[in-house]
Protein backbone atom coordinates (compact mmCIF):
# COMPACT_ATOMS: atom_id res chain seq x y z
CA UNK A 1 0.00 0.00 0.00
CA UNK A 2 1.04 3.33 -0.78
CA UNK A 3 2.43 5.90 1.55
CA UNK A 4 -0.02 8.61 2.06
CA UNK A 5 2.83 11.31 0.63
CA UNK A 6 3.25 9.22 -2.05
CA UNK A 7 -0.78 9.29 -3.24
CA UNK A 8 -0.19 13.05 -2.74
CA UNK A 9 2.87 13.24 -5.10
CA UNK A 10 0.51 11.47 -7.26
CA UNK A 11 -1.68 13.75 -6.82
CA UNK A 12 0.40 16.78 -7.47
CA UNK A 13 1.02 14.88 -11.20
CA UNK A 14 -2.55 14.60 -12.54
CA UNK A 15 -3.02 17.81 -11.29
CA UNK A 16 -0.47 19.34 -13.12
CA UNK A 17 -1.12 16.83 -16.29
CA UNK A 18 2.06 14.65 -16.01
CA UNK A 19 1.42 11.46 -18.25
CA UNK A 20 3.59 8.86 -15.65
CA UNK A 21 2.93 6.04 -18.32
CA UNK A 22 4.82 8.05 -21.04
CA UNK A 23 8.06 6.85 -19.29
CA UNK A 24 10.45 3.77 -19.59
CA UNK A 25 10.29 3.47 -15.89
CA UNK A 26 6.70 2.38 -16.21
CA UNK A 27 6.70 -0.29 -18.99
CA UNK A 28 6.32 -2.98 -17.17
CA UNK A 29 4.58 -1.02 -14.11
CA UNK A 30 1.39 -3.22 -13.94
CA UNK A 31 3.00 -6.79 -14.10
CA UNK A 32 5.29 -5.09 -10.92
CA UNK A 33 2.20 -4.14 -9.19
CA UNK A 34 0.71 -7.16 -9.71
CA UNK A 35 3.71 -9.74 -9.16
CA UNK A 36 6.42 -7.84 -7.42
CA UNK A 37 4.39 -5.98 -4.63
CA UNK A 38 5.78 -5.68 -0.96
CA UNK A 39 4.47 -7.52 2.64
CA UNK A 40 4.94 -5.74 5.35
CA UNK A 41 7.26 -7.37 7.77
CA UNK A 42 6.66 -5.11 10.72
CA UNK A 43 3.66 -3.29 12.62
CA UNK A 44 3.84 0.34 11.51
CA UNK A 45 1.15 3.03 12.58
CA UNK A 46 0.65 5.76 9.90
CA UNK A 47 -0.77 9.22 10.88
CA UNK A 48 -0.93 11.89 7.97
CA UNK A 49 -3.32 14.94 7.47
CA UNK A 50 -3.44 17.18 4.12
CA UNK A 51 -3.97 20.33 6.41
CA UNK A 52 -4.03 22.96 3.53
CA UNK A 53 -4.68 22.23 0.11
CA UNK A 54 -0.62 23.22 -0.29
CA UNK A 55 0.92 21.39 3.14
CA UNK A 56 1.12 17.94 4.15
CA UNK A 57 2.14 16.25 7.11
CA UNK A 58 2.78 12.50 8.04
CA UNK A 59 4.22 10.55 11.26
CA UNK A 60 5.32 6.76 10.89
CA UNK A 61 5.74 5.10 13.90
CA UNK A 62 7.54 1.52 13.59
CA UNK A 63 7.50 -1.58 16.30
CA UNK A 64 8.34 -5.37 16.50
CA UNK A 65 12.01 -5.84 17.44
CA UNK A 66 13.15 -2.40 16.98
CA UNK A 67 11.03 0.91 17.62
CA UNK A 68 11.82 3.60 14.66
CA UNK A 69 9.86 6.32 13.14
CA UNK A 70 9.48 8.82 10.31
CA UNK A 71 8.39 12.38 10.15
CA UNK A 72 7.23 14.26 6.74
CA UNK A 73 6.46 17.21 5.05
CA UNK A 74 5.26 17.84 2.09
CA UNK A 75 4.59 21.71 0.27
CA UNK A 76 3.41 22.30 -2.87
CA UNK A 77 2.13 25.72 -5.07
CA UNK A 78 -0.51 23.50 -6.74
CA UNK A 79 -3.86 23.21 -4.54
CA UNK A 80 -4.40 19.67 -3.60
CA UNK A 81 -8.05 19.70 -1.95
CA UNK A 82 -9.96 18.72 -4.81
CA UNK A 83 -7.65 15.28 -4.05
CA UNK A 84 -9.47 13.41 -1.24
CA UNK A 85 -7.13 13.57 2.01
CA UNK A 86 -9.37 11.34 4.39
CA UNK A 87 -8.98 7.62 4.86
CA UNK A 88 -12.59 6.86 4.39
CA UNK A 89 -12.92 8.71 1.22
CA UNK A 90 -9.35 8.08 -0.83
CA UNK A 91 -10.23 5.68 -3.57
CA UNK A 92 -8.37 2.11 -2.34
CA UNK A 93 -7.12 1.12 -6.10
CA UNK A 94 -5.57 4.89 -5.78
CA UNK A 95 -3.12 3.50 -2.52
CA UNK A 96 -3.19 -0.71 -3.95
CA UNK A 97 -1.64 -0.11 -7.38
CA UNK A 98 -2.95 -3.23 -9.04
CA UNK A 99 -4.02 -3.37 -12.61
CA UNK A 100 -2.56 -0.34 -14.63
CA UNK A 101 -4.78 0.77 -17.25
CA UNK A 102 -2.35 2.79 -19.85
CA UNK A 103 -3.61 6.30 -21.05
CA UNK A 104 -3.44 7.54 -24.93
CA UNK A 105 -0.62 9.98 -25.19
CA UNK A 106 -1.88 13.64 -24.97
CA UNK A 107 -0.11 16.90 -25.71
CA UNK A 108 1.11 18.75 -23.30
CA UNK A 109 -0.65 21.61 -22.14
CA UNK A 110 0.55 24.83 -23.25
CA UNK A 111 0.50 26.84 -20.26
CA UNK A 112 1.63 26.04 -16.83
CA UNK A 113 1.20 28.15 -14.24
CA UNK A 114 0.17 27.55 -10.72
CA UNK A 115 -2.55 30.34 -11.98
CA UNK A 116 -3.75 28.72 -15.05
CA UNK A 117 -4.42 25.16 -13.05
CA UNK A 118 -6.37 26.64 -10.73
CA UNK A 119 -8.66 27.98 -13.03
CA UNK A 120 -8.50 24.80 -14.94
CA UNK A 121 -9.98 23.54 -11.15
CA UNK A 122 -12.45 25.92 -11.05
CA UNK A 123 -11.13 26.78 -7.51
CA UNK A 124 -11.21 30.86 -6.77
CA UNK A 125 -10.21 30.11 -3.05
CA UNK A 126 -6.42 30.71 -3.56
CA UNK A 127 -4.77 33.28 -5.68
CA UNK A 128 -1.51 32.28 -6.81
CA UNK A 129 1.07 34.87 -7.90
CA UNK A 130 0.85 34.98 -11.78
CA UNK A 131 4.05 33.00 -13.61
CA UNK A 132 4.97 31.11 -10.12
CA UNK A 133 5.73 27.03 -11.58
CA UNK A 134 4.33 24.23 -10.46
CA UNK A 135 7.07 23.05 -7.89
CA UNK A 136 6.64 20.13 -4.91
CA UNK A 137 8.98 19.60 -2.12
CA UNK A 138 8.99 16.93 0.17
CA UNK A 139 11.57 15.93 2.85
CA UNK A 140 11.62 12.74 5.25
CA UNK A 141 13.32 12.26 8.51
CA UNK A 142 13.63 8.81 9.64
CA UNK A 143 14.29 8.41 13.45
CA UNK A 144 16.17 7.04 15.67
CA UNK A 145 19.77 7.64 15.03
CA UNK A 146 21.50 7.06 12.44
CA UNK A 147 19.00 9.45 11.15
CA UNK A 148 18.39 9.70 7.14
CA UNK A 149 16.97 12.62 5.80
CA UNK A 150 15.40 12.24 2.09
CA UNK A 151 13.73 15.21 0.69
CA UNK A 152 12.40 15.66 -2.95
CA UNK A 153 12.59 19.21 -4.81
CA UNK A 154 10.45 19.12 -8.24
CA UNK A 155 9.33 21.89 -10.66
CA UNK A 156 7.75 21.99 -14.23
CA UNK A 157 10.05 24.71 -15.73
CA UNK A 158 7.72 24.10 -18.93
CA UNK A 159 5.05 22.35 -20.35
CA UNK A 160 7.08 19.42 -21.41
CA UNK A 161 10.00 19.53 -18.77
CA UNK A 162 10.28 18.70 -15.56
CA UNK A 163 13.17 18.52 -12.90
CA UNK A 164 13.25 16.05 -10.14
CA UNK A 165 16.28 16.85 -7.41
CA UNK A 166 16.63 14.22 -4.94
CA UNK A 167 18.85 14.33 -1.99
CA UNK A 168 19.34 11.11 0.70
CA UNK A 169 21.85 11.71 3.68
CA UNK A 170 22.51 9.76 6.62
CA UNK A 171 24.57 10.56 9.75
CA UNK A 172 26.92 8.61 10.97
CA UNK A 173 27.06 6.96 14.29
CA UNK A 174 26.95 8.94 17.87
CA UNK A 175 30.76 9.16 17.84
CA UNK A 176 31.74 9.13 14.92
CA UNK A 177 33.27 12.64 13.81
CA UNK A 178 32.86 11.77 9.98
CA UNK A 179 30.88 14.21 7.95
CA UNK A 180 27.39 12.71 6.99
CA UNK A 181 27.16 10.53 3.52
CA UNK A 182 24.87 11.88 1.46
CA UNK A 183 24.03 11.60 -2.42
CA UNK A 184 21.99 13.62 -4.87
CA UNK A 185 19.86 12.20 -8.08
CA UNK A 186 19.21 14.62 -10.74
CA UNK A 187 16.42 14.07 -13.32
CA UNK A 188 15.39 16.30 -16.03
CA UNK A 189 12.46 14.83 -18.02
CA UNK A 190 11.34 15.75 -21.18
CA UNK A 191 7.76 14.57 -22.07
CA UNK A 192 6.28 15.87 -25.86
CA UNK A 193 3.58 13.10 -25.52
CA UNK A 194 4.89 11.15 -28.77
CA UNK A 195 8.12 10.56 -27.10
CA UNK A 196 9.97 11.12 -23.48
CA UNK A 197 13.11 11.61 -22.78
CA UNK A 198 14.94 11.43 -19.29
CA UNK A 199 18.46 12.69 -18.09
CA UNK A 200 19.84 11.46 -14.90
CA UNK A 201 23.10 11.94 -13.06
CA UNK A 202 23.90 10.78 -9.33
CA UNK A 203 26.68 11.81 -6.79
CA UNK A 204 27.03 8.08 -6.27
CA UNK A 205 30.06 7.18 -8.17
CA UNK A 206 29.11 9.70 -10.89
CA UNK A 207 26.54 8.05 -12.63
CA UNK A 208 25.36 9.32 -15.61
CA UNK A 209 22.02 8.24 -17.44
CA UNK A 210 19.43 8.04 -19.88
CA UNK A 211 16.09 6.88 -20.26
CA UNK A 212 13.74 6.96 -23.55
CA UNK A 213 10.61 6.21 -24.99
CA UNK A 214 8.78 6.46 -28.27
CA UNK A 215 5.12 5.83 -28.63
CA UNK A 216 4.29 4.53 -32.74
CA UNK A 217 0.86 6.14 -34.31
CA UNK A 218 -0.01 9.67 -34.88
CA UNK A 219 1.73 12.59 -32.77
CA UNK A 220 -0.77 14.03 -30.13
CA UNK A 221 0.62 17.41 -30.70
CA UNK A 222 -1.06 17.05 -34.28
CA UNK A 223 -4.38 17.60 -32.75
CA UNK A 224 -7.26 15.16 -31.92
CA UNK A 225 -8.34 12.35 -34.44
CA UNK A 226 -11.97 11.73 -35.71
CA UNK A 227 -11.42 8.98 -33.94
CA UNK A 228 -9.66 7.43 -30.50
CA UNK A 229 -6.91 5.13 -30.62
CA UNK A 230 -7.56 1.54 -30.07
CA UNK A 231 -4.22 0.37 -28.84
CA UNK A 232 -0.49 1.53 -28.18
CA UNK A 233 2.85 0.26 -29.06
CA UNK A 234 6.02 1.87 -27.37
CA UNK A 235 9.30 1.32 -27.60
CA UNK A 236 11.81 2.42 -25.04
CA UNK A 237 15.42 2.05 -24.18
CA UNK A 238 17.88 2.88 -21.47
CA UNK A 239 21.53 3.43 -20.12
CA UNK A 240 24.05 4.12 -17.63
CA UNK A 241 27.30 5.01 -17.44
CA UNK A 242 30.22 5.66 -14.63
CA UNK A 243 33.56 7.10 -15.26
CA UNK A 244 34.29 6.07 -11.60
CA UNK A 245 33.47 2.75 -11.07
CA UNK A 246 34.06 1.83 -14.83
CA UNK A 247 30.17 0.81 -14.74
CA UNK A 248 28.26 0.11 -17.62
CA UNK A 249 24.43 -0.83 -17.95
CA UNK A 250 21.80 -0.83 -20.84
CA UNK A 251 18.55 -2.57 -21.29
CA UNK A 252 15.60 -2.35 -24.15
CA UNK A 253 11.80 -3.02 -23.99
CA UNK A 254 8.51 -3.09 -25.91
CA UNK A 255 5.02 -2.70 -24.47
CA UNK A 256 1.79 -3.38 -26.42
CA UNK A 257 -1.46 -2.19 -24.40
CA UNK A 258 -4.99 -1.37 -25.38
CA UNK A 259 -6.24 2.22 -24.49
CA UNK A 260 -9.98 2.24 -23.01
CA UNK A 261 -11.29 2.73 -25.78
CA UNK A 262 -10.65 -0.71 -27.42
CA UNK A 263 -13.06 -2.07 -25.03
CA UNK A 264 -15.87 0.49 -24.56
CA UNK A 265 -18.84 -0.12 -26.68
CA UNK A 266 -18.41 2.90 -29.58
CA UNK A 267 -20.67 5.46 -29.13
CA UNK A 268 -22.58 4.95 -32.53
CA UNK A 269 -24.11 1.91 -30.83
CA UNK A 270 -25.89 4.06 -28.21
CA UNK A 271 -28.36 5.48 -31.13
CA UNK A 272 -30.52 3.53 -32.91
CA UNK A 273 -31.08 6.30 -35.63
CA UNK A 274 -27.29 6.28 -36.74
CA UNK A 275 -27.26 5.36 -40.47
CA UNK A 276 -24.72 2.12 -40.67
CA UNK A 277 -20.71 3.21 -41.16
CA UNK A 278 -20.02 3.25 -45.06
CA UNK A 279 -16.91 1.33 -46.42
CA UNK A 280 -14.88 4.70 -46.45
CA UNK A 281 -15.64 5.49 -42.60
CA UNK A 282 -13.02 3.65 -40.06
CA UNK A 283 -14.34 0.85 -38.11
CA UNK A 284 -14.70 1.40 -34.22
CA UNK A 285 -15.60 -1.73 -33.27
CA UNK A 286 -13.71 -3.01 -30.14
CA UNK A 287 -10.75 -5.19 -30.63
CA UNK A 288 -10.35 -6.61 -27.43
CA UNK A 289 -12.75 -8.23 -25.06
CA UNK A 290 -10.65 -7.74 -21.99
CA UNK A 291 -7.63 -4.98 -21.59
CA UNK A 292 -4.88 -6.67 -21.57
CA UNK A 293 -1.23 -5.37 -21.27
CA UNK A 294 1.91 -7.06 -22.90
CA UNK A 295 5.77 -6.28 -22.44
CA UNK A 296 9.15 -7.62 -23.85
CA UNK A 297 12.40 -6.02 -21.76
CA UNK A 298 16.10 -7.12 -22.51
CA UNK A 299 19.23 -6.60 -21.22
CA UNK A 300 21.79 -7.51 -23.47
CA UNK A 301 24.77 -7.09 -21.32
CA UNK A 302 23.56 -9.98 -18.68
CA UNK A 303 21.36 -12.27 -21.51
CA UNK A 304 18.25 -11.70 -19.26
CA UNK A 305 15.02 -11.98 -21.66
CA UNK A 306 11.40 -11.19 -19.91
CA UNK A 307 8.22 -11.40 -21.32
CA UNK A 308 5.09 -10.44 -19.36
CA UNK A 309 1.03 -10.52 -20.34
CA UNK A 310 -1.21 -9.08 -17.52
CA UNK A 311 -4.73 -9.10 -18.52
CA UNK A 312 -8.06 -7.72 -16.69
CA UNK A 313 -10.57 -9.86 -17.01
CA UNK A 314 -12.91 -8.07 -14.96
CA UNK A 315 -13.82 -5.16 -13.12
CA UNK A 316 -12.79 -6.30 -10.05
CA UNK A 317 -10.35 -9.30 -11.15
CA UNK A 318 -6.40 -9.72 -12.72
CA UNK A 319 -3.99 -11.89 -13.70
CA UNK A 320 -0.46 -11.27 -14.86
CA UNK A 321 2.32 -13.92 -15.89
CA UNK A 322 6.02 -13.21 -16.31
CA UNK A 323 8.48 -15.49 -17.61
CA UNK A 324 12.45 -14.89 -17.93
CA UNK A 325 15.22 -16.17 -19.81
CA UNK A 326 18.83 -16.53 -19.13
CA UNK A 327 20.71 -16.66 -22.57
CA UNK A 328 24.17 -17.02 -20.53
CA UNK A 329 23.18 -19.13 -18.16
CA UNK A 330 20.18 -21.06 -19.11
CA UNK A 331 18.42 -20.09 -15.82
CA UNK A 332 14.34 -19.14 -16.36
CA UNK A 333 12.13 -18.00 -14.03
CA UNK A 334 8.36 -18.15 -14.47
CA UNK A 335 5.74 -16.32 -11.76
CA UNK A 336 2.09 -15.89 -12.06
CA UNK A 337 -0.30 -13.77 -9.62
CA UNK A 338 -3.88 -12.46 -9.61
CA UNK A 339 -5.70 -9.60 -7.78
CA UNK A 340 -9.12 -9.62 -6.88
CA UNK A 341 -11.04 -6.74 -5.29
CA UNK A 342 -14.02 -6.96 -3.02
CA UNK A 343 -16.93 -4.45 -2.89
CA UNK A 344 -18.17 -2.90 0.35
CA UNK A 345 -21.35 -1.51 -1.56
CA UNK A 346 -23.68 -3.01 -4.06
CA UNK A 347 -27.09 -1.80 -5.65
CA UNK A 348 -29.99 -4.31 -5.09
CA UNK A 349 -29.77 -4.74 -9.01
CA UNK A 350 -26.16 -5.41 -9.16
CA UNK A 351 -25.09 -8.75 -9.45
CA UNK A 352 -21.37 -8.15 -10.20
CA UNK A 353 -22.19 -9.32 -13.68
CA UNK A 354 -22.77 -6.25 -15.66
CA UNK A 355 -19.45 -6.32 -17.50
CA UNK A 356 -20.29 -10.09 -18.54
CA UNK A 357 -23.54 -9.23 -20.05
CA UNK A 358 -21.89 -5.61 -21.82
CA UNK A 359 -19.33 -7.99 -24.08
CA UNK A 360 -22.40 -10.42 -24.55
CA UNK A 361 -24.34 -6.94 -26.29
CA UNK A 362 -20.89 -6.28 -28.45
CA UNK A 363 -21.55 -9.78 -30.00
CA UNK A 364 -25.39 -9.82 -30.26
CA UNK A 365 -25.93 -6.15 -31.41
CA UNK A 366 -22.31 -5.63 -33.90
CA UNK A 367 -24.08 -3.13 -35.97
CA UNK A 368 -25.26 0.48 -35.33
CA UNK A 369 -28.85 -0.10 -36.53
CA UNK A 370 -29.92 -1.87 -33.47
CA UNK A 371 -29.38 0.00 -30.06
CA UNK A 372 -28.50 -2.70 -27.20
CA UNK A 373 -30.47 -1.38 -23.83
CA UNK A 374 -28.50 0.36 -22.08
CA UNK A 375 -28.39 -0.37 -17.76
CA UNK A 376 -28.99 2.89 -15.58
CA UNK A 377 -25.40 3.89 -14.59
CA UNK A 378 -24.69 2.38 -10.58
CA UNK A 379 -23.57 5.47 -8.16
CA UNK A 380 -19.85 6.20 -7.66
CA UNK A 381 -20.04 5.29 -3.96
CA UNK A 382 -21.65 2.38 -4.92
CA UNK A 383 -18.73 1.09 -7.12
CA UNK A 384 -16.05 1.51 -4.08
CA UNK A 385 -14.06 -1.34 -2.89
CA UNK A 386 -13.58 -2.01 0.20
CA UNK A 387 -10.71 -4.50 0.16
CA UNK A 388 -8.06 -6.39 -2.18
CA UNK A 389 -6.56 -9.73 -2.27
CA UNK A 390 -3.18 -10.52 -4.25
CA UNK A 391 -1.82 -13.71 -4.80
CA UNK A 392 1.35 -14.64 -6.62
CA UNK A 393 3.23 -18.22 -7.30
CA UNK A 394 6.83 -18.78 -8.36
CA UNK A 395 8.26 -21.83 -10.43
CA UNK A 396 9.11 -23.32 -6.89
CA UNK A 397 5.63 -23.15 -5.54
CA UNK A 398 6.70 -20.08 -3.20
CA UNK A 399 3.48 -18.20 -2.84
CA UNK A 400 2.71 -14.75 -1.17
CA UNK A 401 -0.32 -13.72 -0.37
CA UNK A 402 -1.62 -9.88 0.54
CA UNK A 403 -4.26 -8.73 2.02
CA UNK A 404 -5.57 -4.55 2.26
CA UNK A 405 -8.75 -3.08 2.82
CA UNK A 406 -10.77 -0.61 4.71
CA UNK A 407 -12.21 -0.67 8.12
CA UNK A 408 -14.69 1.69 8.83
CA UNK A 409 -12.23 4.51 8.02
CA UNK A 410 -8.85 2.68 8.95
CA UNK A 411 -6.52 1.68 5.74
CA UNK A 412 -4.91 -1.66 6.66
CA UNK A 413 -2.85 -4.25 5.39
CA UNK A 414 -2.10 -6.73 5.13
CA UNK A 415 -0.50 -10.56 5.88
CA UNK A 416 2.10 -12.31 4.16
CA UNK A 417 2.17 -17.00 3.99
């Protein structure tokens, strides 16, 4: 489960219209969430309040074997309150990443002022001195000695760059008389919408690096189509390189997904007076039953091949495989996991089974002619989950198993076999 700073730095990007799956970092991001996600191995209390719509604070306090804590801050220019702060109201799937649904590539917006946001939120409450960026900074102090400070400094110095400074230092023991080690990651990233680029360089043995990704099909800055995409292809790439340690790493990927709109019935179907689509007009017929999600990643210095397929094949269940390859050594590895999410509301006429009979109307009613009867739309608070369940299996029959969900208005999670 999330950190409750790090759904607010989440925040702070779709507020500011940062596309975070228009990066290599995120290829494979929902075969991690569903395969590769964390137990917790210790009881930790979390207490965290947005108390403006511009400051945040969390405490973390940390028990079983060793007592430790955290405390956080968090400031940003952009207003935050039309992001829910209260554990009984924050979305779950928003702190559970599970099931990644990638976005179509927009443009960037042209411009980006703390001033022009908030009248893109419709919020008068806060006047925000005209020209003044977009900028977050966080900073963490974990307790007890050796204390470690992390703090975050970003800023969108334009509508399609953004800098990311990142500073980590930890003291060094009561009596020690060394000065504190400390390191600083640098990231400039460079996001047109058809392609992202990212810059990196690190203190830490003066690393330098690179990160890039290119999305095939028609470039968003072009303007809108007649009609949306169906599906995306990207292609991405990175490296690293340090003059100091003589270190040298690269690695290349591919990631097919379909965009929402490959499975949402096309709105010519909702009219039954719509003439039928001529042989000239494109065809928006779904081409997927389920979204589904498929990556290739390789790293050619180490032989490692991976291939993963994540699919949802409902609502409120997932699967996701992954399967590596070892050209060097010959050594595979093959893991397999699901999510499945429960709901803590349902309408008397919902029997979970409304997606089921919406691809049985795609088949029955294919043309436009003959308008499929439409359900009446179930509340938003009725469509909240209460609680999660992930399950993943390794080649050796190693499973893990995680549990999170809501009680009354306490976030919880979650046990590890």
């Amino acid at each position: 489960m999330l950190d409750f700073m790090d759904y607010i730095q989440l925040a702070f990007a779709e507020a500011t219209d940062w596309n975070r799956d228009n990066s290599y970092s995120s290829l494979t991001a929902t075969a991690q969430s569903l395969l590769d996600f964390s137990t917790p191995e210790r009881l930790r209390v979390h207490l965290s309040s947005l108390s403006t719509p511009h400051f945040a604070t969390s405490y973390t306090l940390g028990t079983v074997g060793l007592i430790d804590g955290s405390v956080s801050y968090l400031c940003s220019t952009v207003p935050l309150d039309n992001s829910p702060s209260r554990s009984a109201l924050i979305p779950l799937r928003k702190l559970s990443p599970g099931y990644r649904q990638v976005q179509a590539p927009i443009a960037p917006i042209e411009d980006l002022t703390a001033e022009s946001i908030l009248n893109d939120l419709n919020n008068d409450a806060y006047q925000v001195p005209i020209g003044k960026k977009a900028t977050l900074f966080h900073a963490t102090l974990h307790l007890p000695p050796p204390t470690t400070l992390n703090a975050l400094f970003l800023r969108r110095i334009s509508p399609t760059m953004q800098l990311s400074l990142a500073v980590c230092s930890t003291r060094g023991p009561p009596l020690s008389k060394s000065a504190p080690q400390a390191s600083l990651l640098t990231q400039l990233s460079h996001n047109t919408g058809k392609y992202s680029n990212e810059y990196l360089f690190s203190t830490d043995n003066a690393l330098f690096g690179w990160r890039g990704l290119w999305n095939f099909g028609p470039d968003p800055r072009d303007g809108p189509s007649s009609s949306p995409r169906l599906s995306l292809l990207s292609a991405g790439a990175e490296a690293y390189y340090s003059p100091v340690s003589s270190l040298i790493g690269m690695s290349t990927g591919l990631r097919f997904s379909t965009l929402p709109a490959a499975t949402d019935i096309p709105s010519s179907q909702s009219t039954s007076t719509s003439p039928p689509p001529s042989a000239n007009q494109p065809n928006n017929t779904p081409i997927s039953t389920f979204p589904y999600t498929l990556t290739l990643t390789l790293t050619p210095l180490t032989g490692s091949l991976s291939t993963t397929y994540s699919l949802r094949a409902s609502p409120n269940l997932a699967f996701s495989s992954r399967f590596g390859f070892n050209v060097y050594s010959w050594e595979s590895e093959m893991v397999a996991g699901c999510e499945l999410w429960r709901k803590s509301k349902r309408s008397p006429d919902d029997d979970g089974l409304e997606w089921a009979r919406r691809k049985m109307r795609e088949s029955v009613f294919p043309s436009s002619t003959v308008s499929p009867p439409q359900p009446e739309p179930i509340k938003e608070e009725e469509q909240e989950n209460e609680s999660v369940l992930k399950i993943r299996v390794d080649q050796s029959w190693n499973v893990r198993l995680l549990w999170e969900g809501r009680v009354k208005e306490l976030l919880q999670g979650g046990l590890d076999v």
